[in-house]
Protein backbone atom coordinates (compact mmCIF):
# COMPACT_ATOMS: atom_id res chain seq x y z
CA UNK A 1 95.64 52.16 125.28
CA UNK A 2 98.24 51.66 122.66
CA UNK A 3 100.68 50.06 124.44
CA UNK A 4 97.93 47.47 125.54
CA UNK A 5 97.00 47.06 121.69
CA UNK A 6 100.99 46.21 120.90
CA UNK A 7 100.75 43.78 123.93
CA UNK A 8 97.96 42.42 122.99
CA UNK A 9 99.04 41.67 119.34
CA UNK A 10 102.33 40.50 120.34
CA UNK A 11 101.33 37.73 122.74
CA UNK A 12 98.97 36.58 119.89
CA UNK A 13 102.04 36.26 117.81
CA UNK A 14 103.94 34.69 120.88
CA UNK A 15 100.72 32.12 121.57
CA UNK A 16 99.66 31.92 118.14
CA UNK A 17 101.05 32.51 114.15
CA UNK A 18 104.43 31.66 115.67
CA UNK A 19 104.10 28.15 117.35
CA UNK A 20 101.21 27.77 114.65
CA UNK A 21 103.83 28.79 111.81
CA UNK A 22 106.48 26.50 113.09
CA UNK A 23 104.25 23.38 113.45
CA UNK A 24 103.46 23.84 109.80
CA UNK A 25 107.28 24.46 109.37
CA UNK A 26 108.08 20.90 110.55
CA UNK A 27 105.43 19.30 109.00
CA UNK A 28 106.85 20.96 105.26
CA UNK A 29 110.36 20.69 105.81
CA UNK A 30 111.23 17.91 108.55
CA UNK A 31 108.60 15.17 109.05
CA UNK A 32 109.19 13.80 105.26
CA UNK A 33 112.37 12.55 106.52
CA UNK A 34 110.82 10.42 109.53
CA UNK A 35 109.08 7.30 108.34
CA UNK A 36 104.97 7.48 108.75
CA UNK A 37 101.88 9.20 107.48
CA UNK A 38 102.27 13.05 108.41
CA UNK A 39 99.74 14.38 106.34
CA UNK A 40 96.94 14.97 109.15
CA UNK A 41 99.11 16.95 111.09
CA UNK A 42 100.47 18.77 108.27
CA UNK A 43 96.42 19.66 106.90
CA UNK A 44 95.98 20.62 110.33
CA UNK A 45 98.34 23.14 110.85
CA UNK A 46 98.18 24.38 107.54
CA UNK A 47 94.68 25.29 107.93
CA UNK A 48 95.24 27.16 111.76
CA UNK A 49 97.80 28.97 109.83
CA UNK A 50 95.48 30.10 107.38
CA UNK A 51 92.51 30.70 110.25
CA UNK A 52 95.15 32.85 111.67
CA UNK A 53 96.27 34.99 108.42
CA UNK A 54 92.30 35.40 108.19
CA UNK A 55 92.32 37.12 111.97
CA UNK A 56 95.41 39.37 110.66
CA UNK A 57 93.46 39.90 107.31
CA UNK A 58 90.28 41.26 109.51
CA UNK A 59 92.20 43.55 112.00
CA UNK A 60 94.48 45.12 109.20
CA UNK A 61 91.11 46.15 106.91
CA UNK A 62 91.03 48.54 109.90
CA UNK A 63 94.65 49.96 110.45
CA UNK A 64 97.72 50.20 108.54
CA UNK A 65 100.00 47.44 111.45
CA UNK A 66 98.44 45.42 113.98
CA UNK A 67 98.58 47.41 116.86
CA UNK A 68 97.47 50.78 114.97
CA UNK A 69 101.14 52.23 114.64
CA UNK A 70 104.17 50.20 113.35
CA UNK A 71 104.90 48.43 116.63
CA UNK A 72 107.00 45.27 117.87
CA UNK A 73 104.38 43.41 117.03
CA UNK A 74 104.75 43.68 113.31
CA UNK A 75 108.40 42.91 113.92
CA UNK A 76 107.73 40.37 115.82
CA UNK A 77 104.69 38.50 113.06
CA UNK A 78 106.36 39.66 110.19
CA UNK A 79 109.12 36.77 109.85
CA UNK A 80 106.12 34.06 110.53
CA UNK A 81 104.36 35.76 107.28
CA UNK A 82 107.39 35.68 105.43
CA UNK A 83 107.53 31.36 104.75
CA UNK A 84 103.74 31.79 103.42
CA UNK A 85 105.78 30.30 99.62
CA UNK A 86 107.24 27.18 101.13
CA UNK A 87 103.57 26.60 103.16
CA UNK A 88 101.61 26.69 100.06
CA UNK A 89 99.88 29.66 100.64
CA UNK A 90 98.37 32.04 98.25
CA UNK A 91 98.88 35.27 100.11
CA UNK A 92 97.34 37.17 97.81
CA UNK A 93 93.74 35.39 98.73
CA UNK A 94 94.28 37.49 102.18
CA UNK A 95 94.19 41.29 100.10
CA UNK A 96 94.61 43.40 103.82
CA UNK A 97 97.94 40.85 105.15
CA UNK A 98 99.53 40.97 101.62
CA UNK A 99 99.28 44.97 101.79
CA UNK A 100 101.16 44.59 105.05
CA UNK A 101 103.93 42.06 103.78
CA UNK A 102 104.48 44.58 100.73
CA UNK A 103 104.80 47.58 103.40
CA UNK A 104 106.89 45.49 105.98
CA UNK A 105 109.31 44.01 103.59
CA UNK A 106 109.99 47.47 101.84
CA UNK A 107 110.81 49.22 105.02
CA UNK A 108 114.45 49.79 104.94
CA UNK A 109 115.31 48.46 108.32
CA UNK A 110 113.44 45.47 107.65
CA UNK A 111 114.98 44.94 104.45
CA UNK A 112 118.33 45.84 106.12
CA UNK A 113 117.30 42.39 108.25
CA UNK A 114 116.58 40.24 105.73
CA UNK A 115 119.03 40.38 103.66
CA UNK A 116 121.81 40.07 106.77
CA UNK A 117 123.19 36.41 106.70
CA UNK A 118 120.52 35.76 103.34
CA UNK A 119 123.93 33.60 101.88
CA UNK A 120 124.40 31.49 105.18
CA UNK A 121 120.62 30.22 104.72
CA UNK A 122 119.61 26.82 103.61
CA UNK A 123 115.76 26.96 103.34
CA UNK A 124 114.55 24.52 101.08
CA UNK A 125 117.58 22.16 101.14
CA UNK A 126 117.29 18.65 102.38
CA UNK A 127 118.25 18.35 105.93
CA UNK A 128 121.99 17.03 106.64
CA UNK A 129 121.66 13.19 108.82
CA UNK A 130 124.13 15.37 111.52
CA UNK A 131 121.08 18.52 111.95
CA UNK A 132 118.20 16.13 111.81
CA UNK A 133 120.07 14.46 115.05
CA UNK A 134 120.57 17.82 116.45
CA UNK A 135 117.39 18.94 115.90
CA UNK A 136 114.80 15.54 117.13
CA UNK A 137 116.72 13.00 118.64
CA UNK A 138 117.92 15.33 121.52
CA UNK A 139 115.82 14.31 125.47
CA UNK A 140 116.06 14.73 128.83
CA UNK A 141 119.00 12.10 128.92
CA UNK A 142 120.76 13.40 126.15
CA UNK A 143 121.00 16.93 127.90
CA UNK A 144 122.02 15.33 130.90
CA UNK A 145 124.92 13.45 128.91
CA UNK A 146 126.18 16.49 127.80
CA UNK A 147 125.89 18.53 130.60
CA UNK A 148 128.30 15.97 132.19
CA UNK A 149 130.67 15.64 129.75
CA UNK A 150 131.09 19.31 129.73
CA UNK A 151 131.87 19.35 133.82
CA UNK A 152 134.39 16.87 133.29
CA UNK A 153 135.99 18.93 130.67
């Protein structure tokens, strides 16, 4: 039955707080660089972020980690919790989630992950011309370009 619960917990991560986190990730950090209105998308994803902090709020009033025991699948949400600053969210409003961000970032091995590579990051700095190429204005065709130029190598 355990083993189902961490299964269970960790596909919700998989289908849910992480694409859900990174939509709201794009919309914060990378869409104010492309011309156009983005703020629909941006409410939008902000608020199934929060809906799903509030289903993480309601399980952990009843156990200490998601699945019961400290599983894979607080490894595994954890990182999407950890960007709650640069979405504008007050994590404190979600009491039972903010207990389990205090636990999670004070374990050591946790910790230990965190801070490994913390000097090579570059949240919160404006997006280089060169990464916002290499991160949206990659398709099908551009692959395929590649993948070519690599056999002829």
């Amino acid at each position: 039955m355990e083993r189902i619960k961490v299964l269970e917990w960790l596909f919700w991560q998989v289908g849910g707080l992480g694409p859900m986190a990174g939509q709201v990730s794009h919309f914060v950090n990378y869409a104010p660089n492309f011309p156009g209105d983005h703020s629909y998308s941006e409410k939008r994803y902000k608020n199934e972020y929060d809906r799903l902090l509030g289903v993480m709020n309601n399980i952990l009033s009843e156990r200490e980690y998601l699945a019961g025991d400290y599983s894979v699948a607080d490894m595994a949400s954890f990182p999407w919790v950890t960007a709650y600053k640069r979405y504008e969210v007050d994590l404190n409003k979600f009491i039972e989630v903010r207990r389990w961000f205090d636990t999670m970032k004070n374990r050591p091995a946790v910790r230990k992950g965190m801070d490994f590579g913390k000097d090579a990051r570059n949240f919160g700095q404006k997006p280089t011309k060169e990464s916002l190429k290499m991160m949206f204005q990659q398709d099908s065709n551009s692959i395929a370009k590649a993948a070519a130029e690599k056999k002829e190598e």
